[in-house]
Protein backbone atom coordinates (compact mmCIF):
# COMPACT_ATOMS: atom_id res chain seq x y z
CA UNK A 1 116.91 191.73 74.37
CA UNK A 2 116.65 188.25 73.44
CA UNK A 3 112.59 187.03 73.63
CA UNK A 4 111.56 183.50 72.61
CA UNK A 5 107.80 182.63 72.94
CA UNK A 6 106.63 178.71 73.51
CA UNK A 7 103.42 177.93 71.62
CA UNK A 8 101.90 175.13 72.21
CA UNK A 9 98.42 175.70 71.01
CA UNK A 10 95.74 177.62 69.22
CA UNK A 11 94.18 178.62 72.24
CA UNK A 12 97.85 180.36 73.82
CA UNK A 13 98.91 181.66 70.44
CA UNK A 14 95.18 183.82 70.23
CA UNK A 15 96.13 184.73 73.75
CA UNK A 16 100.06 185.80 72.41
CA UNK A 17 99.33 187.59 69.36
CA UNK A 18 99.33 191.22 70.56
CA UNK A 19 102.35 190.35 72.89
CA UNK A 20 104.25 189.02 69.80
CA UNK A 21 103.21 191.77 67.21
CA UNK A 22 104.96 194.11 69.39
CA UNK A 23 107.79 192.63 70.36
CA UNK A 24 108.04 191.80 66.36
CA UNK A 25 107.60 195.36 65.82
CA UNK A 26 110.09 196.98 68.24
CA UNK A 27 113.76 197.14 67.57
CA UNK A 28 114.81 196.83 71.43
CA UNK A 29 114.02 192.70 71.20
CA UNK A 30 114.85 190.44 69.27
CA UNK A 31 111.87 187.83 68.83
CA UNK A 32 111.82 183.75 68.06
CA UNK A 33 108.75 181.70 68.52
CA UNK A 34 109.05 178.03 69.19
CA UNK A 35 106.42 175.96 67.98
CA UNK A 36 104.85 172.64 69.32
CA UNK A 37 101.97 170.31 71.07
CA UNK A 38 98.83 170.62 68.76
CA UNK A 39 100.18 173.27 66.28
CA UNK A 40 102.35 170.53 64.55
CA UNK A 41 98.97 168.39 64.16
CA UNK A 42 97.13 167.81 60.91
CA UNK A 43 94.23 166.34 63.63
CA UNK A 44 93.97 169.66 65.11
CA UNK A 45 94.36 171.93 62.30
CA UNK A 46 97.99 172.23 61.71
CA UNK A 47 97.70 175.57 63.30
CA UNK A 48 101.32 176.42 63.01
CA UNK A 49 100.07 177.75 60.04
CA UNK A 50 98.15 180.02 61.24
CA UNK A 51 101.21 182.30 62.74
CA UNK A 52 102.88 181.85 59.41
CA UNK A 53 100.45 183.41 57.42
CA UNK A 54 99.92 186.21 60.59
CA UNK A 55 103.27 187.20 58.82
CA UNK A 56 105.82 185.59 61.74
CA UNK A 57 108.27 183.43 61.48
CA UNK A 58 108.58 180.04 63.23
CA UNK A 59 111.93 179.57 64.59
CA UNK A 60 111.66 176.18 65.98
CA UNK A 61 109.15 173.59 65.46
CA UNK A 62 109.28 170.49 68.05
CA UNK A 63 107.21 167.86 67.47
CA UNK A 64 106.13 165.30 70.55
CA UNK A 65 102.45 164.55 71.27
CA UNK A 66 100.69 161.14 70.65
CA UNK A 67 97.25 160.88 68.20
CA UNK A 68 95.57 159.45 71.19
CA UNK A 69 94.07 160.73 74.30
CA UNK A 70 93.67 158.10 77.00
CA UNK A 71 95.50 158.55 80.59
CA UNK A 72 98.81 156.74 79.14
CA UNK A 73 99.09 158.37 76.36
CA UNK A 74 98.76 161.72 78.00
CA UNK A 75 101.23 161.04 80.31
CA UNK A 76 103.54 159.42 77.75
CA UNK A 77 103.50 162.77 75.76
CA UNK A 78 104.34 164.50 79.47
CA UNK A 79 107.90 162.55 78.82
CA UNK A 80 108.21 162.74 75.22
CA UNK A 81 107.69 166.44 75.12
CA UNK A 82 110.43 166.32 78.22
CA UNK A 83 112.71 164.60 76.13
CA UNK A 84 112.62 166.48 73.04
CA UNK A 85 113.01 170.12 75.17
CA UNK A 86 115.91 168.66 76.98
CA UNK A 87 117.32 168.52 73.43
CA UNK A 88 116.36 171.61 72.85
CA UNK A 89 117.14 173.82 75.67
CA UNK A 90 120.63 171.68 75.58
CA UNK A 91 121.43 173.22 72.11
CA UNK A 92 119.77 176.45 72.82
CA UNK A 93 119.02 178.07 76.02
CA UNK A 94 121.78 179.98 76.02
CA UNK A 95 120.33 182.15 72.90
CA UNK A 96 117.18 183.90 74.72
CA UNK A 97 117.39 185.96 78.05
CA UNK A 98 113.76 185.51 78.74
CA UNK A 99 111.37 182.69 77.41
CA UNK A 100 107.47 183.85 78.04
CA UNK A 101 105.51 180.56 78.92
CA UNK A 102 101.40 180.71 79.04
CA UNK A 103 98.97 179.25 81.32
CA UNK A 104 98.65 175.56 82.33
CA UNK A 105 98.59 173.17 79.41
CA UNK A 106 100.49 170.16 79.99
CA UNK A 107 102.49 170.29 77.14
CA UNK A 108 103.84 173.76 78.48
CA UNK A 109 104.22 172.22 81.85
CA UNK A 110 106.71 169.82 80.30
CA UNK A 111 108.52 172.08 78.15
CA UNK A 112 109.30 174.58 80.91
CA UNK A 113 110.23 171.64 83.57
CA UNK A 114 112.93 170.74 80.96
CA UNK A 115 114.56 173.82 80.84
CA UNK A 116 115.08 174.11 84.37
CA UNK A 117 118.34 172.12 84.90
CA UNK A 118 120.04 174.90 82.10
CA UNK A 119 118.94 177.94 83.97
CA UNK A 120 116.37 179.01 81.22
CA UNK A 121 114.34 182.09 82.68
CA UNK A 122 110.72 181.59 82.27
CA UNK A 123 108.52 184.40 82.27
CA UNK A 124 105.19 183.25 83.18
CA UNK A 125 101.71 184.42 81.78
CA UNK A 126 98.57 184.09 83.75
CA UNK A 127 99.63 182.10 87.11
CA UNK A 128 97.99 182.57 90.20
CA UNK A 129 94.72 181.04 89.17
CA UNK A 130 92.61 178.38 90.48
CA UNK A 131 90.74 175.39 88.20
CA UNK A 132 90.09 173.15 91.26
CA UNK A 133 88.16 170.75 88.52
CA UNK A 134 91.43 170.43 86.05
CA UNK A 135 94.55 168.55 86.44
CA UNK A 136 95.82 171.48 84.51
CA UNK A 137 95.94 173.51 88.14
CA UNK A 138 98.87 171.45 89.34
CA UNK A 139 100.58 172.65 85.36
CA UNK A 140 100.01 176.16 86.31
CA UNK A 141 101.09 176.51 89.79
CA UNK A 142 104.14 174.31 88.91
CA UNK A 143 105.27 176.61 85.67
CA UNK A 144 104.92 179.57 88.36
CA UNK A 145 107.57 177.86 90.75
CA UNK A 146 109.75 177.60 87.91
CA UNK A 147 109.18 181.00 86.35
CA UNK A 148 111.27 184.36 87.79
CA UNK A 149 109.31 186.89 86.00
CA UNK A 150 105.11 186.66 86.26
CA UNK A 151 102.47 188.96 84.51
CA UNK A 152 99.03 187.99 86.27
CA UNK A 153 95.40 188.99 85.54
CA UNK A 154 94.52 190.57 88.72
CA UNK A 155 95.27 191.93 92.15
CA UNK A 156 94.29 188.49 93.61
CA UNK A 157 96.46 186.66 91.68
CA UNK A 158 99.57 188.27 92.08
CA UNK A 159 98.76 187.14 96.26
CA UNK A 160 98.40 183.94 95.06
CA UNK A 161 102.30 183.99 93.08
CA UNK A 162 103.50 185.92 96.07
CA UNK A 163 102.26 182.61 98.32
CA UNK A 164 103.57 180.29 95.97
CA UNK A 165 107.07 181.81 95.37
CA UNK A 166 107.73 183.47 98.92
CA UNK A 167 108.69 186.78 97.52
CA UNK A 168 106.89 189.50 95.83
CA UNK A 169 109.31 191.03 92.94
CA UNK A 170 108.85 190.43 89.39
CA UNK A 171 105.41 190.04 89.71
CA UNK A 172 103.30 192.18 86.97
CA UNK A 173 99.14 192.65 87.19
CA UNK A 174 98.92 193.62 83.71
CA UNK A 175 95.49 192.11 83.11
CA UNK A 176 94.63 189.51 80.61
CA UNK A 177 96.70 189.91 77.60
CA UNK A 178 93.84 188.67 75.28
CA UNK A 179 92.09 191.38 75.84
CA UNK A 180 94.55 193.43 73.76
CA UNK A 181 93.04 191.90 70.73
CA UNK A 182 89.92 193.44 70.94
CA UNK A 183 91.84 196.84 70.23
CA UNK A 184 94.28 195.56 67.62
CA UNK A 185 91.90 193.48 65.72
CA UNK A 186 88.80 194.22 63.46
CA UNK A 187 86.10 192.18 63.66
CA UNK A 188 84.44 190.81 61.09
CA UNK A 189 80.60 191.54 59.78
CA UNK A 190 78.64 189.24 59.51
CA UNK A 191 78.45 189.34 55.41
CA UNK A 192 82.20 188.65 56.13
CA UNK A 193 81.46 185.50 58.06
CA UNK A 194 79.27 184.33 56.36
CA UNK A 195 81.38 184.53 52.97
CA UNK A 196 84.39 182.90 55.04
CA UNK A 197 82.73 180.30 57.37
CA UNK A 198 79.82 180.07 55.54
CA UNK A 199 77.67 180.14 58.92
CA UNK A 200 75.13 183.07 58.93
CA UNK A 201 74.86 185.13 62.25
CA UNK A 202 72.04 186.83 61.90
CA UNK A 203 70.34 183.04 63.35
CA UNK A 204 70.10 183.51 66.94
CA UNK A 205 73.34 180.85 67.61
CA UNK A 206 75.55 179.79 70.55
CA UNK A 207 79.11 179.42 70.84
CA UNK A 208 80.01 176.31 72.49
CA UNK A 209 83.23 175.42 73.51
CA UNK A 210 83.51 172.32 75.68
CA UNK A 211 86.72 170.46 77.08
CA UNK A 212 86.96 167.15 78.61
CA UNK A 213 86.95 167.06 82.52
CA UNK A 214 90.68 166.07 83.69
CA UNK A 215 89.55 165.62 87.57
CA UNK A 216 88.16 162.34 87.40
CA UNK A 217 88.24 161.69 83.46
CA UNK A 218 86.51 158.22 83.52
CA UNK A 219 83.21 159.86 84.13
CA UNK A 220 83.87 162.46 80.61
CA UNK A 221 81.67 159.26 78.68
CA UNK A 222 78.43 160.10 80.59
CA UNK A 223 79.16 163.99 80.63
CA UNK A 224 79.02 164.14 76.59
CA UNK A 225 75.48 162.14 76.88
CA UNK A 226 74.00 164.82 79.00
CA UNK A 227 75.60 167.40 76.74
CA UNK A 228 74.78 165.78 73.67
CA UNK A 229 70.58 165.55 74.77
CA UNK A 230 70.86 169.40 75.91
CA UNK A 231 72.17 170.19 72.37
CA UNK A 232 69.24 167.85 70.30
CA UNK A 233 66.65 170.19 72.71
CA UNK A 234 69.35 173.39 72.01
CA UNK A 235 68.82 172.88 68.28
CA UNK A 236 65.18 173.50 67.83
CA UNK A 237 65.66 177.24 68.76
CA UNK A 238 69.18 177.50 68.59
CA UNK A 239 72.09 177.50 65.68
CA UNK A 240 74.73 175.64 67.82
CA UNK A 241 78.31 176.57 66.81
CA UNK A 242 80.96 174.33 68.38
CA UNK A 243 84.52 174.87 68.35
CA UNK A 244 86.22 171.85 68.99
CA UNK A 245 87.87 170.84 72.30
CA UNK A 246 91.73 170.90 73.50
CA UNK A 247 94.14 167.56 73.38
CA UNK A 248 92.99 166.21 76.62
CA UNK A 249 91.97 163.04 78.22
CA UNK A 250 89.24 161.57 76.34
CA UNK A 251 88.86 164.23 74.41
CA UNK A 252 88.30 162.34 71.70
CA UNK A 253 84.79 161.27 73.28
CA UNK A 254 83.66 164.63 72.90
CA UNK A 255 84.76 165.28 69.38
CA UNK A 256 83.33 162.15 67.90
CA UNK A 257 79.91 163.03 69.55
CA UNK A 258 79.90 166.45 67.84
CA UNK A 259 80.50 165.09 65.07
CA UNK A 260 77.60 162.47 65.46
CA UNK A 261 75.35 165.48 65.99
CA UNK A 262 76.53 167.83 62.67
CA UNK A 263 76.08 164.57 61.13
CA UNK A 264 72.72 163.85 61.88
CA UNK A 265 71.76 168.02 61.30
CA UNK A 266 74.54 169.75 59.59
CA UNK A 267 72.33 173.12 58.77
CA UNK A 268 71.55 173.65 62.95
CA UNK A 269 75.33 172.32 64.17
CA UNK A 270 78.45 173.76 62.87
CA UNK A 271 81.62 172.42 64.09
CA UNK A 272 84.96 174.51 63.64
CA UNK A 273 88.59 173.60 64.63
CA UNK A 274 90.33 176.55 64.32
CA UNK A 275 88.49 180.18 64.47
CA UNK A 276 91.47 182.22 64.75
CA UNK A 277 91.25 184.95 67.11
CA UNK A 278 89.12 187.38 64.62
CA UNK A 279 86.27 185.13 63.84
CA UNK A 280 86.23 183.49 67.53
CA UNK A 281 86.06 187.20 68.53
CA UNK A 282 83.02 188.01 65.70
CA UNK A 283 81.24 184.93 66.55
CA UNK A 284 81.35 185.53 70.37
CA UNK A 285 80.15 189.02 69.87
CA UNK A 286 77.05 187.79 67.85
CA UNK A 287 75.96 184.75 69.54
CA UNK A 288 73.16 185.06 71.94
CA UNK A 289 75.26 183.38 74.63
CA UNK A 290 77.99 181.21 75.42
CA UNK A 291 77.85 177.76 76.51
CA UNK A 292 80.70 175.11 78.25
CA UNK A 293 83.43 175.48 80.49
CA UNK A 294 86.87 176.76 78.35
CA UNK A 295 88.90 180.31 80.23
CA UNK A 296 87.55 182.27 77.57
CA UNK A 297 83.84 182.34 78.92
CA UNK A 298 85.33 183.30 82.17
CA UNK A 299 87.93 186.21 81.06
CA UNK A 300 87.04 187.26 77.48
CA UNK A 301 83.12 187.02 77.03
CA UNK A 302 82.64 190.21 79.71
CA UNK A 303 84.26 192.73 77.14
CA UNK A 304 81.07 191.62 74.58
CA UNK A 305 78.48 191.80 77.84
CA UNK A 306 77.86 188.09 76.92
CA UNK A 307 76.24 185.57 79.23
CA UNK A 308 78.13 182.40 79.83
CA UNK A 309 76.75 179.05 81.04
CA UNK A 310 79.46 177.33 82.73
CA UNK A 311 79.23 174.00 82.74
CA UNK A 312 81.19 171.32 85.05
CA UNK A 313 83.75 171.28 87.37
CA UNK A 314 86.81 172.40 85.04
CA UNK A 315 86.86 175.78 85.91
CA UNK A 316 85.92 175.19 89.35
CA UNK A 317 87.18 177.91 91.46
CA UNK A 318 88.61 180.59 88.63
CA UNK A 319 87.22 184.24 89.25
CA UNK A 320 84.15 185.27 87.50
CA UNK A 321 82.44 187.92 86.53
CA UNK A 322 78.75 187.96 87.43
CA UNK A 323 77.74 187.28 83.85
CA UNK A 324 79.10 183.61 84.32
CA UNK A 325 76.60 181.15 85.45
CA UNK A 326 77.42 177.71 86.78
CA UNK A 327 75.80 174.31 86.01
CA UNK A 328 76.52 170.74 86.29
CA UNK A 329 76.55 168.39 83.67
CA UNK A 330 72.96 167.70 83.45
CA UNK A 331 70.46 168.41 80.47
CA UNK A 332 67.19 170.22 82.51
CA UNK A 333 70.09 172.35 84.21
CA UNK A 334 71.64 173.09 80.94
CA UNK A 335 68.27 173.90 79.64
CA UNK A 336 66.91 175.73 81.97
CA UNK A 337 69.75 177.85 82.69
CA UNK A 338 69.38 178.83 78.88
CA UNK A 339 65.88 179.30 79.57
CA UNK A 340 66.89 181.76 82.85
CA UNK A 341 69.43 183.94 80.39
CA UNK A 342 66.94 184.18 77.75
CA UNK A 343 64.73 185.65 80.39
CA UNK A 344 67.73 188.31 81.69
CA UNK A 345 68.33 191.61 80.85
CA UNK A 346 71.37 192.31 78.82
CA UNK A 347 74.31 191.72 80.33
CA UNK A 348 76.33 195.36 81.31
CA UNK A 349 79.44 194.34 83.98
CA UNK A 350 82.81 195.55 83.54
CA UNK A 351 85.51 192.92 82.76
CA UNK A 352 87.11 192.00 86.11
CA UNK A 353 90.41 190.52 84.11
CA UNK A 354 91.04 194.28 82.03
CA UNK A 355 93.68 196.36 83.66
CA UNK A 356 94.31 199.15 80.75
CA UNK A 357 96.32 196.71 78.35
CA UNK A 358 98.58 194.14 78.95
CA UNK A 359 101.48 194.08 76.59
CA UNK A 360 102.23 198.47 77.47
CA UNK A 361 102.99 196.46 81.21
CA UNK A 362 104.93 193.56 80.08
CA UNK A 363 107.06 195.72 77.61
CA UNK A 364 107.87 198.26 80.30
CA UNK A 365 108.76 195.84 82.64
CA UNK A 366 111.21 194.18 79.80
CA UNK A 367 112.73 197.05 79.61
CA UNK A 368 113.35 197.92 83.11
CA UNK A 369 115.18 194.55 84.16
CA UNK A 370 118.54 193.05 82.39
């Protein structure tokens, strides 16, 4: 069976790897992985790289985003990324039998929407949810329409495909397919860390992740100023590790001002682009908490009983666990929500996204349809 995988991002490609290593691995499919968005971008890391050295290879690399981030250019990469798949899937759709798209980035939202006029069959990864606060919801529930094969997270999910679609076959709850990494990968001590990111964990620290707000964008300027004088209070008690945020509107806003505040105390801020999936993993384990509003708070920081302050509107309606906590953007709430977890005992839920391991499901169900 012929199985390509789109990539857009380091984000999806974490989320792919256990998916990919198997298909890679087993004899029945035959694997290509197509490349693109902010994996072709020296700004972002040139994380294409990244899979290359995981020891795959890169069948297709398409190149199409914009360096910057305001509401044109956004939507101007929408069309060029259009454009350049409708190349694509004109010279080769006829080479896969199933292309696995993930989640509800815009750049996969384009790349899928081209393929529709030449019949490609999309198998989709994670529809079903809800992020009232995110243009990226529209993304998501459009790349399910478009999709005939869907592997959700949960129960509830697959009711919300089954509403969308108007049928009910093909649709997979195989649980969150990240999740599968925290069997097939090894984390890291922290002497390891240390020696590779040179960023000692044994400093009480939180891992902050924070995106841009797509619902109304203009208002992302005073959102990084009440982020920005949480952190300057954070600091005092806090190593404050920040991974940097997604290509999004404005999201160049954010990144500057984190890199205002590693500027002004680079030994208490530490700003990464590109974790990979192993040291994301590590530091999420050791950190005391987790602070901003990216999916991975919501579905992955369970499995380490981890408390996450969610902050905003961009994740506004996705299921939670009860170790999530909501705030808006405002410093006392920020504070004083750190000040509540501090006070909490340690956090014991189950993960409400696990369902026994994702890529066993979607590899059965492969196997069972033409």
């Amino acid at each position: 069976m012929r199985i390509a995988i789109l990539t857009s991002s380091r984000a999806d490609y974490g989320i792919y790897k256990p998916l990919i290593r198997a298909l890679a691995g087993d004899s029945y499919f035959h694997l290509s992985i197509i490349a693109f968005g902010t994996h072709l971008s020296p700004y972002h890391g040139h994380t294409v790289d990244e899979i290359i050295n995981d020891g795959f290879q890169v069948d297709y690399k398409i190149n199409s985003l914009l360096l910057t981030d305001d509401e044109n250019s956004l939507s101007t990469s929408i069309g060029l990324t259009t454009i350049k798949f409708a190349d694509f899937w004109e010279n080769n759709s006829n080479k896969f039998d199933w292309v696995f798209c993930l989640g509800d980035r815009f750049e996969m939202f384009a790349a899928v929407m081209a393929g529709l006029p030449y019949g490609v069959r999309f198998a989709h990864i994670h529809g079903g949810e809800t992020t009232l606060g995110a243009i990226d919801n529209v993304f998501r529930h459009s790349i399910t329409l478009a999709s005939k094969l869907h592997f959700v997270a949960t129960e509830a999910f697959a009711d919300k495909v089954k509403a969308l679609i108007d049928e009910d076959d093909n649709i997979v709850v195989s649980g969150a397919l990240s999740l599968d990494n925290l069997a097939d990968i090894k984390l890291l001590s922290r002497d390891e860390f240390l020696n590779k990111w040179n960023i000692d964990l044994a400093i009480p620290s939180i891992l902050i992740t924070i995106h841009p707000e797509t619902v109304n964008a203009a208002q992302n300027h005073l959102y990084i100023e009440e982020v920005i004088s949480a952190l300057n209070e954070l600091k005092d008690n806090y190593q404050l590790i920040i991974t940097m945020p997604n290509t999004d509107t404005y999201g160049s806003v954010y990144r500057n001002a984190f890199k205002e505040l590693e500027k002004n105390d680079p030994d208490k801020i530490k700003l990464i682009e590109n974790f990979g999936i192993q040291s994301y993993f590590t530091c999420m384990k050791e950190a005391r908490l987790m602070l901003g509003n990216t999916s991975s708070g919501i579905i992955e920081a369970a499995s380490f009983h981890k408390y996450v302050i969610n902050i905003g509107d961009r994740q506004k309606g996705r299921l939670a666990g009860n170790n999530v906590l909501n705030v808006p953007y405002n410093r006392v709430a920020i504070i004083n929500c750190v000040k509540l977890v501090e006070s909490l005992k340690e956090e014991q839920s189950t993960n409400i996204y696990y369902n026994g391991g994702a890529v066993d499901q979607i590899i059965k169900k492969l196997k069972s349809i033409s």
